[in-house]
Protein backbone atom coordinates (compact mmCIF):
# COMPACT_ATOMS: atom_id res chain seq x y z
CA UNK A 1 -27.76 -1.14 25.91
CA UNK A 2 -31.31 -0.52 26.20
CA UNK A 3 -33.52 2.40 24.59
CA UNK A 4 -36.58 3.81 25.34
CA UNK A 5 -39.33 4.03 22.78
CA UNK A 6 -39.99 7.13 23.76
CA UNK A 7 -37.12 8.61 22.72
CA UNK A 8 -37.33 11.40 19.88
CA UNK A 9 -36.30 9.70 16.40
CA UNK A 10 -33.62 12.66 15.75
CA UNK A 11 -32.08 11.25 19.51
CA UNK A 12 -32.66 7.59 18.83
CA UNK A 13 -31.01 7.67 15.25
CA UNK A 14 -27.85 9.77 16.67
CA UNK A 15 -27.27 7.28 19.36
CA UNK A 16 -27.72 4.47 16.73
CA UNK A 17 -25.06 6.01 14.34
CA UNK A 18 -22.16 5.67 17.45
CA UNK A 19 -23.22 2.05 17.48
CA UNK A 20 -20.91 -1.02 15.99
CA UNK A 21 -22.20 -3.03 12.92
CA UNK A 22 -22.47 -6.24 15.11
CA UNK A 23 -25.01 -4.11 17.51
CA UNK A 24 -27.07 -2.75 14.82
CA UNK A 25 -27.64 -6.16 13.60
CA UNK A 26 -28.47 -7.02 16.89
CA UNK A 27 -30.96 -4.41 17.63
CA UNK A 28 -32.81 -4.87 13.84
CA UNK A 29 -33.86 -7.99 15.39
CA UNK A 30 -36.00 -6.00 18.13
CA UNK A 31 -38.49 -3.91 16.03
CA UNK A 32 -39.64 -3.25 12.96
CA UNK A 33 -38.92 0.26 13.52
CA UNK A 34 -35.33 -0.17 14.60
CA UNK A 35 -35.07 -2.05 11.56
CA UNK A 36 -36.46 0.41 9.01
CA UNK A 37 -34.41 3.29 10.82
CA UNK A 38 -31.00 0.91 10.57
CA UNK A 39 -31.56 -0.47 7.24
CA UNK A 40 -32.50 3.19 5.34
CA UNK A 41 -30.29 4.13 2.42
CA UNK A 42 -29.80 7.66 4.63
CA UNK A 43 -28.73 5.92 7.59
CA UNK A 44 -26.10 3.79 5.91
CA UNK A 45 -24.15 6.70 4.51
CA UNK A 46 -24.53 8.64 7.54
CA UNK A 47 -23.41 5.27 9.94
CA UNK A 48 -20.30 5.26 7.05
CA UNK A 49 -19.31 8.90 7.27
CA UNK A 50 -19.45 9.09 10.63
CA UNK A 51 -17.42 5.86 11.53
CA UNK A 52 -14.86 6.69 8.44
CA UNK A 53 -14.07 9.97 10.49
CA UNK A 54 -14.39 9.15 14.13
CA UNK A 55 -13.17 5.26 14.33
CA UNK A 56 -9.52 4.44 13.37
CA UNK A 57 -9.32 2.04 10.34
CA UNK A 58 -9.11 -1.77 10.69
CA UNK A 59 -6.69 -4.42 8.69
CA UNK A 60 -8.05 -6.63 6.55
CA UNK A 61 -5.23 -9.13 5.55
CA UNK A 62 -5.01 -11.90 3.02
CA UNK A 63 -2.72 -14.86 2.00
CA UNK A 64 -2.92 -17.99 0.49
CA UNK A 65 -2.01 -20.50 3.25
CA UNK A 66 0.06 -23.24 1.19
CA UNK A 67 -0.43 -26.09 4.34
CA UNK A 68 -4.03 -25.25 3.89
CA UNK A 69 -4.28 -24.67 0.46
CA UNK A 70 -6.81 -21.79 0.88
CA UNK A 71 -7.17 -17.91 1.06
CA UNK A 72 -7.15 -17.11 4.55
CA UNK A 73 -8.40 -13.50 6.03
CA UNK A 74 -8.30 -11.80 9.11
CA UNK A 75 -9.03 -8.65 10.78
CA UNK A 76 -6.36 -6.51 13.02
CA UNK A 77 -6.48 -3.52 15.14
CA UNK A 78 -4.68 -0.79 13.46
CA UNK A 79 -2.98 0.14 16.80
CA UNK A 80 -1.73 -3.18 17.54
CA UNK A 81 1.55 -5.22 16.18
CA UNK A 82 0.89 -6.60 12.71
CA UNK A 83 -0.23 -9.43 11.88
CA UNK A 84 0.61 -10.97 15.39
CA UNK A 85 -2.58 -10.43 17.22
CA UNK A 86 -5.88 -10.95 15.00
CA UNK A 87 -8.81 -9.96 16.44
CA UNK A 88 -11.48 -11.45 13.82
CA UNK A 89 -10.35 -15.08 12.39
CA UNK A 90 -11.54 -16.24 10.07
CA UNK A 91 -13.97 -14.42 7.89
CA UNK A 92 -15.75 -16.90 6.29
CA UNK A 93 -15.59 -15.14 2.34
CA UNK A 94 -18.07 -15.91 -0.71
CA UNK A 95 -16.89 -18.56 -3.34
CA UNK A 96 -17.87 -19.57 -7.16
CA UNK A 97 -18.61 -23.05 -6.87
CA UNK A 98 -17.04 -23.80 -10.27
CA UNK A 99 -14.31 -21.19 -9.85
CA UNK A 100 -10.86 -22.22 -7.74
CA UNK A 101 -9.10 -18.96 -8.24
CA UNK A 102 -10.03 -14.98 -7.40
CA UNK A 103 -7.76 -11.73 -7.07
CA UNK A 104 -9.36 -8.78 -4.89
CA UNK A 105 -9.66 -5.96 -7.08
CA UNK A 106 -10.13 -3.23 -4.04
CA UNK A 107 -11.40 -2.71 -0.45
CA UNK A 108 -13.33 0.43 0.08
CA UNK A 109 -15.86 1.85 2.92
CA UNK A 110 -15.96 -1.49 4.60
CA UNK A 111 -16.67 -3.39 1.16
CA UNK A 112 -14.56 -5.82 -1.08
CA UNK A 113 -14.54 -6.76 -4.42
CA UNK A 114 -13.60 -10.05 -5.48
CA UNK A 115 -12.92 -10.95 -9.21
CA UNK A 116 -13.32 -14.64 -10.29
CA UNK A 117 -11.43 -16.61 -12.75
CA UNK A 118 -11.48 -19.49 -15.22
CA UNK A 119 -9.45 -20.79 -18.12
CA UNK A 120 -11.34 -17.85 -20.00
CA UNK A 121 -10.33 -14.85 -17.61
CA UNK A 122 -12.13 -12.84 -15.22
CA UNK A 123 -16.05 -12.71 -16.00
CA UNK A 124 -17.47 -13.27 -12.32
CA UNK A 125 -17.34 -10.56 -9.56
CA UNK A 126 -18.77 -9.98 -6.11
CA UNK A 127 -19.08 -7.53 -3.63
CA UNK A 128 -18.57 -8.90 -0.46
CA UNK A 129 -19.13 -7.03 3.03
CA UNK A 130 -17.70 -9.23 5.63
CA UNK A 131 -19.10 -6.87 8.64
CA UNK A 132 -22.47 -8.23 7.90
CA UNK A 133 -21.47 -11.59 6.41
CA UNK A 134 -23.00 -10.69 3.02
CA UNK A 135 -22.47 -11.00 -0.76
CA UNK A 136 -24.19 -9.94 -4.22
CA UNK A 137 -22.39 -11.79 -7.49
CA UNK A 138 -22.42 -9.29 -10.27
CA UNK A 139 -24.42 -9.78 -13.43
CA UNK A 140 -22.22 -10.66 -16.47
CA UNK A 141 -20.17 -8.24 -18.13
CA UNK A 142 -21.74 -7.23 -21.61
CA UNK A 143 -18.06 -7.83 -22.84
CA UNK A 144 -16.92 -11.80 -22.78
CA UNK A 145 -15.49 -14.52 -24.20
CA UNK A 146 -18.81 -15.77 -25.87
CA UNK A 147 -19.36 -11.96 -27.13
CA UNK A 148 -15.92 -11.07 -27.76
CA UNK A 149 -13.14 -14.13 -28.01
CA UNK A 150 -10.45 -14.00 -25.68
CA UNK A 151 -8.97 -11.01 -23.73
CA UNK A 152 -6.89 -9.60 -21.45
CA UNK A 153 -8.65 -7.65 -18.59
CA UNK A 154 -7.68 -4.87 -16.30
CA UNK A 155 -9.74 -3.96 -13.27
CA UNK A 156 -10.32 -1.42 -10.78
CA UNK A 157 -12.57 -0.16 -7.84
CA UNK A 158 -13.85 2.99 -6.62
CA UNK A 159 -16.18 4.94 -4.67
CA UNK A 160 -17.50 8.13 -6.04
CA UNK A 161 -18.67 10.35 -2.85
CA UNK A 162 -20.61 12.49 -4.96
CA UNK A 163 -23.14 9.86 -6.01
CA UNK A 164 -22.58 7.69 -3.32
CA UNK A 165 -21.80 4.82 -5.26
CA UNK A 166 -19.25 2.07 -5.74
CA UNK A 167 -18.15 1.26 -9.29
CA UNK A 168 -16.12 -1.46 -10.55
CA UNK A 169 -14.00 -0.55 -14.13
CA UNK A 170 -13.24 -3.38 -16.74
CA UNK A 171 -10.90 -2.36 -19.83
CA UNK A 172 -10.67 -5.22 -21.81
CA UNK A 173 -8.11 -5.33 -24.68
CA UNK A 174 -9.58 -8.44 -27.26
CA UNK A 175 -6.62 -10.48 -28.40
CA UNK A 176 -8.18 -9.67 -31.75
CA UNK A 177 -6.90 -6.29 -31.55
CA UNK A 178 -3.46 -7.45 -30.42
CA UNK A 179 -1.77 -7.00 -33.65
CA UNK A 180 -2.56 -3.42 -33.65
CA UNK A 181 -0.47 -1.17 -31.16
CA UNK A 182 -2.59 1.28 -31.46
CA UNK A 183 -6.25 0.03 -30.86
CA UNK A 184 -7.74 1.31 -27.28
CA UNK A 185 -9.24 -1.10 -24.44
CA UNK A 186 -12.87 -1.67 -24.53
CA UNK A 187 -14.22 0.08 -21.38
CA UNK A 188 -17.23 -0.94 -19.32
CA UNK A 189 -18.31 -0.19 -15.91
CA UNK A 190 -20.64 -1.78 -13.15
CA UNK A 191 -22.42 0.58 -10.72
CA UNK A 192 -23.87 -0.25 -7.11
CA UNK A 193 -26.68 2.04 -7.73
CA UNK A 194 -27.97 0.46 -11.00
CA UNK A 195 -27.18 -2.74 -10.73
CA UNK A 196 -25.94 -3.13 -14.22
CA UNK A 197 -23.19 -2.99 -16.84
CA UNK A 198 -22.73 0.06 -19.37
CA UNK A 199 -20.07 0.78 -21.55
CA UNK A 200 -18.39 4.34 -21.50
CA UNK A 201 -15.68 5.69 -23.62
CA UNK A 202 -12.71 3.84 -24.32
CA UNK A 203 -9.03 6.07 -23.46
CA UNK A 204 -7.46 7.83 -26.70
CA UNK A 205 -4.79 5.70 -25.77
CA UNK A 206 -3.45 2.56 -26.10
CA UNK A 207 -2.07 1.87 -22.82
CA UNK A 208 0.30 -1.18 -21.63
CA UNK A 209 -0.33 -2.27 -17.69
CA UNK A 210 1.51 -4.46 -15.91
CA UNK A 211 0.99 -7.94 -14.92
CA UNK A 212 -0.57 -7.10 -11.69
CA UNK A 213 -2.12 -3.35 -12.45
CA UNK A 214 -3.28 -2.85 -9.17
CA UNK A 215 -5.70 0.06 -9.29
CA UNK A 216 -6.48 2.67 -5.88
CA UNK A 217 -9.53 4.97 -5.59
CA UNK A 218 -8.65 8.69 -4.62
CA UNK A 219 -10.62 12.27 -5.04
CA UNK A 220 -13.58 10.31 -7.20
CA UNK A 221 -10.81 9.06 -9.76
CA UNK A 222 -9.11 5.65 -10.10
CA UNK A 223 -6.02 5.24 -10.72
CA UNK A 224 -3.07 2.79 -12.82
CA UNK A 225 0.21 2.74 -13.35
CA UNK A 226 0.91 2.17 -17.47
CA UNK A 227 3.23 3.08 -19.77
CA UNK A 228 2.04 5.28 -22.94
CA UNK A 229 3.37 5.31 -26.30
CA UNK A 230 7.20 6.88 -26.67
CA UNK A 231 7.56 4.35 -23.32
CA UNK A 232 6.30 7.12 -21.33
CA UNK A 233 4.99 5.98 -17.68
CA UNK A 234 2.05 7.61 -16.91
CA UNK A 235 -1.09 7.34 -14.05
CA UNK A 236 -4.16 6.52 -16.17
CA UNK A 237 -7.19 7.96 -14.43
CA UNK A 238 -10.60 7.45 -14.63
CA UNK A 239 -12.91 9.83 -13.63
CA UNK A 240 -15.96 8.66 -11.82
CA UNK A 241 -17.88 11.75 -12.03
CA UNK A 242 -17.50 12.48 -15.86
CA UNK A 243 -17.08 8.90 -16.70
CA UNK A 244 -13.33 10.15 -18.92
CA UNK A 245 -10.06 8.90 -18.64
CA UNK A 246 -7.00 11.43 -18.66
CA UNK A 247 -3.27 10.98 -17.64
CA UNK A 248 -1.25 12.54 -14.34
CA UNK A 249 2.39 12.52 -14.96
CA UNK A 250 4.88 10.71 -12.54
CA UNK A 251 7.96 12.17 -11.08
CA UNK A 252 10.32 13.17 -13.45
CA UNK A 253 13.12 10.79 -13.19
CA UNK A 254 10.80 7.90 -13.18
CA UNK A 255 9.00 8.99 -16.63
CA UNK A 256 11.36 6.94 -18.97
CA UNK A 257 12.59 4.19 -16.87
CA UNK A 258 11.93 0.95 -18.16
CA UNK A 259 11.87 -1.86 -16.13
CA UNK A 260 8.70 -3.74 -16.56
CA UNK A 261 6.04 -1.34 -14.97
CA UNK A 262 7.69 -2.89 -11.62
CA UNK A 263 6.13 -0.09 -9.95
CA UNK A 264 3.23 0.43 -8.40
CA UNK A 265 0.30 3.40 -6.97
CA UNK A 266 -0.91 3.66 -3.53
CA UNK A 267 -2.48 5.78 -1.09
CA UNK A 268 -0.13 7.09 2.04
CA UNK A 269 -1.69 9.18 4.92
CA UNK A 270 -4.80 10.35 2.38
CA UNK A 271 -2.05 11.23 -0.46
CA UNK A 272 -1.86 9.22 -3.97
CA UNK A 273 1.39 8.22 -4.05
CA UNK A 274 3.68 5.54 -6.13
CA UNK A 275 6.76 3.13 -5.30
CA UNK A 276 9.21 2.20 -7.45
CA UNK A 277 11.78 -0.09 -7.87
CA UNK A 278 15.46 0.45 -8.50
CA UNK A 279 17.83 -1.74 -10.00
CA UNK A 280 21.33 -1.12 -9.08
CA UNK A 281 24.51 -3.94 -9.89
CA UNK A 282 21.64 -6.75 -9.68
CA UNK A 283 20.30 -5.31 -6.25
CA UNK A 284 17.09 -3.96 -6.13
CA UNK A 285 15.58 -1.16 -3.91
CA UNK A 286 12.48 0.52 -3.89
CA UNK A 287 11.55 4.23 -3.25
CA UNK A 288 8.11 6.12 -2.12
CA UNK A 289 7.23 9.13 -3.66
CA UNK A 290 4.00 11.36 -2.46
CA UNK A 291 2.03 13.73 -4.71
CA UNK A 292 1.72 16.89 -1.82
CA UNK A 293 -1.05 18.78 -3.92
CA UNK A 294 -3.03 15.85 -5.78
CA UNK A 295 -2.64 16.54 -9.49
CA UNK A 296 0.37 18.78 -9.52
CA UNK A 297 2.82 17.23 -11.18
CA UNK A 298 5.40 19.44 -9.14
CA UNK A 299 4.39 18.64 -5.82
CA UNK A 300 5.94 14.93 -5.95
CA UNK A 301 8.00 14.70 -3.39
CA UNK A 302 10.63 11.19 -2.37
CA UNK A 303 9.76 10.08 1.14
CA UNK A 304 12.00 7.45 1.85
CA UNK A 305 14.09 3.93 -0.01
CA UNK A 306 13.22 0.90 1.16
CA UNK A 307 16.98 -1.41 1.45
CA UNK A 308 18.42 -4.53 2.60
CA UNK A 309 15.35 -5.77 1.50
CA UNK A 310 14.40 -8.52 -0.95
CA UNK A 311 11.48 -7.44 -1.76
CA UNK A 312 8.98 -8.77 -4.12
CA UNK A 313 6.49 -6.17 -3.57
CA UNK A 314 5.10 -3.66 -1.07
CA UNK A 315 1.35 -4.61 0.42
CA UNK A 316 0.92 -1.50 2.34
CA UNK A 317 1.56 1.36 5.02
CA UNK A 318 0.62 1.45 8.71
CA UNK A 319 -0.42 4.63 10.81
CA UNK A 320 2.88 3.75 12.85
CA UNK A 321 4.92 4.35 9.56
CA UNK A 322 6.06 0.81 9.09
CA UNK A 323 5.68 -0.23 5.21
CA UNK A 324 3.95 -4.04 5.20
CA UNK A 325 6.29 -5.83 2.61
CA UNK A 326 6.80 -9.44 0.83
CA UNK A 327 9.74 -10.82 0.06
CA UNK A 328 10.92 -12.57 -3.18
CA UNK A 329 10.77 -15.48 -1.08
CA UNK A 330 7.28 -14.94 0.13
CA UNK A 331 7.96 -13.69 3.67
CA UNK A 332 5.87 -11.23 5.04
CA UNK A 333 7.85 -8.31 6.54
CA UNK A 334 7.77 -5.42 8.54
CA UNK A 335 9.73 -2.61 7.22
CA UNK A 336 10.56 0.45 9.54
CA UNK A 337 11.54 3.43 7.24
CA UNK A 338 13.97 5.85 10.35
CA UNK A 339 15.96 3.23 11.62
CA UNK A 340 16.16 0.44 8.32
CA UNK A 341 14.90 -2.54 10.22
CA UNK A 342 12.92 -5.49 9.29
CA UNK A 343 11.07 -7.36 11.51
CA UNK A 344 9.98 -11.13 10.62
CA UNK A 345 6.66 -12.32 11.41
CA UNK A 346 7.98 -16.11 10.84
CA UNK A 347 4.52 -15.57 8.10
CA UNK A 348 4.86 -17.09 4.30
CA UNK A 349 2.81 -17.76 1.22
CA UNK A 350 2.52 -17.24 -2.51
CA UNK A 351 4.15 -13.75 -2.75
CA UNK A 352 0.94 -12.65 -4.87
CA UNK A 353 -1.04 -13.88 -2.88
CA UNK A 354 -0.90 -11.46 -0.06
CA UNK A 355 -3.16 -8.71 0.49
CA UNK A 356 -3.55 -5.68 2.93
CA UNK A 357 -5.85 -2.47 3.18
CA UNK A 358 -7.63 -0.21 5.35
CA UNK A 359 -10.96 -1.75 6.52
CA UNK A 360 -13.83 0.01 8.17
CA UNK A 361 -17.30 -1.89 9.51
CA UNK A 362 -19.96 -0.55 7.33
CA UNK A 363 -23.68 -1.21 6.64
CA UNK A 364 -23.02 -1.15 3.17
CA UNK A 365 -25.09 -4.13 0.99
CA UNK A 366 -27.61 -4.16 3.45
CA UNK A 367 -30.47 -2.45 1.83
CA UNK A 368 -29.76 -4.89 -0.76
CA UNK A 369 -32.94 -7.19 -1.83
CA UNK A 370 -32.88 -10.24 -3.46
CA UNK A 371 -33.23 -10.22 -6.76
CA UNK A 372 -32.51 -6.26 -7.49
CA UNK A 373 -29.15 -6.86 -8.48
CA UNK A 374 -28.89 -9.44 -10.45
CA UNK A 375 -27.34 -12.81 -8.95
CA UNK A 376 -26.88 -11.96 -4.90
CA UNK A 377 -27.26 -13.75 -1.33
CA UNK A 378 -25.82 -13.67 1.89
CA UNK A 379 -22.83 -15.79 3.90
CA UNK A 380 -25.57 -17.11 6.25
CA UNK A 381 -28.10 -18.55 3.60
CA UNK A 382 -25.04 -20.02 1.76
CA UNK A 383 -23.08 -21.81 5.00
CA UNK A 384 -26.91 -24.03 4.45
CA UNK A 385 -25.77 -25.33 0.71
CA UNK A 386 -28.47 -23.02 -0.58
CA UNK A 387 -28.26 -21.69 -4.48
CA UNK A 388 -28.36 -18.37 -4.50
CA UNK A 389 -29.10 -17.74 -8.34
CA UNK A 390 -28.45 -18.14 -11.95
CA UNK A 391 -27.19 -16.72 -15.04
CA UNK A 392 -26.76 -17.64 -18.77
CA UNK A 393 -26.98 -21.53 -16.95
CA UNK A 394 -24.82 -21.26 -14.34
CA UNK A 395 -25.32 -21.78 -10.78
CA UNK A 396 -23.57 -20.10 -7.88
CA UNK A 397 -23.08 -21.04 -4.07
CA UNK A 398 -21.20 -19.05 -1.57
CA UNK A 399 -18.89 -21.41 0.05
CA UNK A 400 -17.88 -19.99 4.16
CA UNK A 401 -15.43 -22.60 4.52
CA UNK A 402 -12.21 -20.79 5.69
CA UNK A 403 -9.57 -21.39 8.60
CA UNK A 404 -7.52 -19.56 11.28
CA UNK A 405 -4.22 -18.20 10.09
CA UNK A 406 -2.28 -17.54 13.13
């Protein structure tokens, strides 16, 4: 494609926003003025918005290959069978040198973030685009082991659409505390826009989260599955807007079960909704309830049981209606809902160390300078060796190394 200078800027930035990531990277290279117009905070949003409403999600799919012995990602077509035909492998993704382990906390608006572990916990986070191969490593949490003695942390990620901003929550409950059943989490959040850490008010509540509190960003709120005092299971929620936690009740029948949180929230066709396991003569099935009018306690409605499946946990939920499982075995399966089938994908790995959501190309990150927040760099300066900052006397390099998975 070709474009004429002369072009009005109101026609030249409309025909830019239809444009691909890959081709706006391209065409920065050209000018300096395609390059202001591409990489302006207004032009982002507007390039997200527009591609989140008129372009049909992408795949973005995770595992830890055991032959390999590495996390593996690739990109599918969300019209096309799962995971057979890849059409992006690998992404190359952004590594702590001294760190061997991460979980990914959330993928939202074409951006993931990646939480980093030692013997100590979780204290090292990045936000990773893969569209445009780049990376920022969060400044340290105010809350660690050196401030605070050992933990146990609980993450989640969100967007908030009013502010335009992606936030990453921490409530860290101090092994201090653990004697007490009643003392709250420490909260502290991490915002795109400032760049920094800030603590906000800890929940009345002392809440218990599973294992593997997974966390999913809805209506400007994020969102856990917990269980309350009384063993009441609840949906903590955090409010990105007022910066307040508050509880949304689950259905009924699943209010008092107790069976070790093995439930989890998700998002199905735009709606939060939750999946939970049932335990019947040592057989196990899981159902998926919807919440029709978001909030309403009333409104949750059953949509279907997942059987005849040994299933370890559900990943996700295709446009098609098939539900992306994993086995207790670690098989990836293919569950169709109206007819009870499973297909097998002959695909294996650590069970928890699959992961699937909706990805969309974005520009987001790349109005990012060096240096404005905190410890950052990009894929491409890293695939050279090159450091790419430091903090409190650590060093960090982005390692690309990564390898096809089909």
């Amino acid at each position: 494609m070709s474009f004429s200078y002369d072009l009005p800027d109101e026609i030249m930035r409309e025909t830019l926003l239809r444009l691909p990531v890959k081709s706006l990277l391209r065409f920065m290279s050209v000018s300096k003025t395609f390059h202001a117009l591409i990489s302006n905070p207004h032009f982002i949003t507007s390039h997200l918005l527009h591609h989140s409403t008129k372009s049909p999600p992408y795949l973005i799919f995770c595992r830890y290959d055991m032959q390999l012995r590495k996390r593996c990602f690739t990109l599918h077509s969300s019209d096309d069978p799962f995971p057979l035909k890849p059409i992006e492998s690998p992404f190359p993704y952004p590594h702590c040198n001294n760190n061997q382990f991460f979980d990914i906390v959330g993928s939202l608006n074409g951006l993931l973030c990646l939480a980093y572990a030692d013997l100590l916990g979780f204290d090292d986070y990045i936000f990773w685009n893969p569209s445009i191969n780049k990376s920022i490593c969060l400044p340290r949490p105010n809350i660690t082991f050196d401030s605070h003695g050992s933990s146990t942390c609980f993450l989640g990620f969100g967007f908030h659409p009013k502010t335009d901003d992606h936030i990453l929550v921490r409530l860290v409950y101090l092994v201090s505390d653990s004697s007490s059943n009643t003392a709250p989490p420490l909260v502290e959040i991490y915002t795109l826009r400032t760049g920094e850490w800030k603590s906000v008010t800890s929940p009345a509540t002392r809440y218990v989260f599973g294992d593997k509190a997974l966390s999913v960003s809805l209506n400007g709120a994020i969102h856990w599955l917990a269980r309350a005092p009384l063993l009441r299971n609840v949906i903590v929620v955090f409010d990105m807007g007022d910066k307040v936690f508050r509880e949304m009740a689950v259905p009924k029948s699943l209010e008092g079960v107790e069976q070790d949180l093995n439930m989890g929230v998700v998002v199905v066709d735009g709606l939060l909704a939750l999946v939970s396991c049932n335990l019947w003569q040592g057989e196990s099935s899981y159902t998926v309830w919807v919440m029709k009018e978001y909030g309403e306690a009333e409104s949750w409605t059953k949509l279907f049981d997942i059987v005849g499946v040994r299933l370890g946990r559900v990943l996700g939920f295709r446009k098609n209606g098939e539900v992306v499982v994993v086995s207790k075995a670690g098989k990836l399966l293919s569950y169709e809902p109206s007819c009870q089938k499973t297909l097998d994908p002959d695909i294996r790995g650590g069970m928890d160390s699959f992961y699937l959501d909706n990805h969309i190309e974005s520009l987001v990150l790349l109005n990012v300078e060096d240096g404005v927040m905190g410890r950052q760099a990009s894929s491409s300066s890293a695939s050279k060796g090159k450091e790419i900052g430091e903090n409190e006397g650590k060093r960090y390099i982005l390692d690309v190394t990564s390898a096809p998975l089909f």
